[in-house]
Protein backbone atom coordinates (compact mmCIF):
# COMPACT_ATOMS: atom_id res chain seq x y z
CA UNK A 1 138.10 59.06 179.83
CA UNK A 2 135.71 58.90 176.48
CA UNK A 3 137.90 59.57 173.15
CA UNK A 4 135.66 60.23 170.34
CA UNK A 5 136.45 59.17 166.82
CA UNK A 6 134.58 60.86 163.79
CA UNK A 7 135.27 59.27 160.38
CA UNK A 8 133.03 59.26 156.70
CA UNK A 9 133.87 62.78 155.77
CA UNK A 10 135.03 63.00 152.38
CA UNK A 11 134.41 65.09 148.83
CA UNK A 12 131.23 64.60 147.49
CA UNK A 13 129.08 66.24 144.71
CA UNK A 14 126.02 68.60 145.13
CA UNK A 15 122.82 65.90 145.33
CA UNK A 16 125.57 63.24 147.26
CA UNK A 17 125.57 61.42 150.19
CA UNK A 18 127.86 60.38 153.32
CA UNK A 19 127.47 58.35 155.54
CA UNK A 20 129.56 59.79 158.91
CA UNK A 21 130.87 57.83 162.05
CA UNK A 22 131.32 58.76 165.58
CA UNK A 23 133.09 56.32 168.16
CA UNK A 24 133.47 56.31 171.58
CA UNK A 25 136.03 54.42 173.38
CA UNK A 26 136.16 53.93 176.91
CA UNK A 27 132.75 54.06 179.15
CA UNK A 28 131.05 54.64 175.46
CA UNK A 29 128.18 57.00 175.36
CA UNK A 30 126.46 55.86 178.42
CA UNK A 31 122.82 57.01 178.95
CA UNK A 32 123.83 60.49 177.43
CA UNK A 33 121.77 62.00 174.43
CA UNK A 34 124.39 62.51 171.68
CA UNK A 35 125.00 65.14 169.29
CA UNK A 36 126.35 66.23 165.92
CA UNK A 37 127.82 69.43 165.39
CA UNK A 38 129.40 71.25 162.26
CA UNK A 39 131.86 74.02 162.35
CA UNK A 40 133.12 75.94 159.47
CA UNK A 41 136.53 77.62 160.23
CA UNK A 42 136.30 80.77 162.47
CA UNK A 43 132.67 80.27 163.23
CA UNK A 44 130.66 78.46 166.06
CA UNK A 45 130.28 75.31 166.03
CA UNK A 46 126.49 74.36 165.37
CA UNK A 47 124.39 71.65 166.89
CA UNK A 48 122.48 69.94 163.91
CA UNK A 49 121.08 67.09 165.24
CA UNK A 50 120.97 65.28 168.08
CA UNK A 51 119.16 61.56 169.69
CA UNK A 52 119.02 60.54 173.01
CA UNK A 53 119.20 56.89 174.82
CA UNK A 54 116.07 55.96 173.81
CA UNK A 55 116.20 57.41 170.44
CA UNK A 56 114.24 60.39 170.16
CA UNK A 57 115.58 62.96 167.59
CA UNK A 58 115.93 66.44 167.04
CA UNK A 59 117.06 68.13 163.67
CA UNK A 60 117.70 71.70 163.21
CA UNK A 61 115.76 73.21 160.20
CA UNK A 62 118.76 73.01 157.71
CA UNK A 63 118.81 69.43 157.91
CA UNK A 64 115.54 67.88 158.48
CA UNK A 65 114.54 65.44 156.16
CA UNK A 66 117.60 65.66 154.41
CA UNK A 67 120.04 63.95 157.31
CA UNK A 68 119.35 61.06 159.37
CA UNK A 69 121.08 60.12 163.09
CA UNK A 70 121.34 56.71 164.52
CA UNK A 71 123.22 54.79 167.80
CA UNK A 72 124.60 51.45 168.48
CA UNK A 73 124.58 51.59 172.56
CA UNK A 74 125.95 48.48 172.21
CA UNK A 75 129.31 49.38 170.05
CA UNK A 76 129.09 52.76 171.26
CA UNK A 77 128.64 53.91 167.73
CA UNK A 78 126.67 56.94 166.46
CA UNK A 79 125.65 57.57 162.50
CA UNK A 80 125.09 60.38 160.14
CA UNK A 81 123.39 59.72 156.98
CA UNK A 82 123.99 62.69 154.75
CA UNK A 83 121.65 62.79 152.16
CA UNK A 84 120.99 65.93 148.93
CA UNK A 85 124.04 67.65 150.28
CA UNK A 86 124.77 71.02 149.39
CA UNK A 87 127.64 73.36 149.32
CA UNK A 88 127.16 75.47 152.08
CA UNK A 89 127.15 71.65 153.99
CA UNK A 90 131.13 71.82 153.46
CA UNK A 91 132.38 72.14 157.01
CA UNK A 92 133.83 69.92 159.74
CA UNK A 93 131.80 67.33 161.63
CA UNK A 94 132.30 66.44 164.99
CA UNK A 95 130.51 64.42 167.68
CA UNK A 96 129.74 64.78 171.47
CA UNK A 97 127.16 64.80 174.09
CA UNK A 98 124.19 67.04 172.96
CA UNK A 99 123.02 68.31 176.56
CA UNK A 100 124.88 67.66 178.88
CA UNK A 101 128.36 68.99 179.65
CA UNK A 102 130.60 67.86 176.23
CA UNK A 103 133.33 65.70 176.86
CA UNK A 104 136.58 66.52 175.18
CA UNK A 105 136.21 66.91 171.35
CA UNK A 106 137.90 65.06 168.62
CA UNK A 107 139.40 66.30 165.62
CA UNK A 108 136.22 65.70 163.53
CA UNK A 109 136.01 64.57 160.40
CA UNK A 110 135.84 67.37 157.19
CA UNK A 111 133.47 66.73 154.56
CA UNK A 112 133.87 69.41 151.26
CA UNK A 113 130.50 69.27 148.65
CA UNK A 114 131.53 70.86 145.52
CA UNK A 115 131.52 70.12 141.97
């Protein structure tokens, strides 16, 4: 059974950066493509990016060119470089598998922009 780990979140100021973490223990991430997702209390949670085995990348219009993904196969370690965050960017960050079925979620990791 995968656990996933997020970790990075944090308070930061409007025009900040993170720098998020998703691990996977057991079998890793495999040949999945991989996913980062955002939830704000109550609401959906929100695919905002996502990069399969072989690295191709997809950003959804709120983020592009403002947030970078990478993967580590190897460590079976994904990134999430934050960059010109703003405050409606205050939500909870979580990891999984970005097509096919998600394996169970972790807690996430919260990250609050605000001055």
């Amino acid at each position: 059974q995968v656990q996933l780990v997020e970790s990075g979140g944090g308070l930061v100021q409007p025009g900040g950066s993170l720098r998020l973490s998703c691990a996977a223990s057991g079998n890793g991430f495999g040949p999945y493509t991989m996913a980062w997702y955002r939830q704000v209390s109550g609401k959906q949670r929100e695919l905002i990016t996502l990069i399969s085995i072989k690295n191709h990348t997809y950003y959804a219009p709120s983020v592009k060119r403002r947030f970078a993904i990478s993967r580590d196969n190897a460590k079976s370690t994904m990134f999430l470089q934050m960059n010109s965050l703003k405050a409606e960017c205050t939500d909870v960050y979580y990891c999984n598998r970005g097509i096919s079925p998600p394996l169970t979620w972790g807690r996430g990791t919260h990250v609050t922009v605000s001055s």
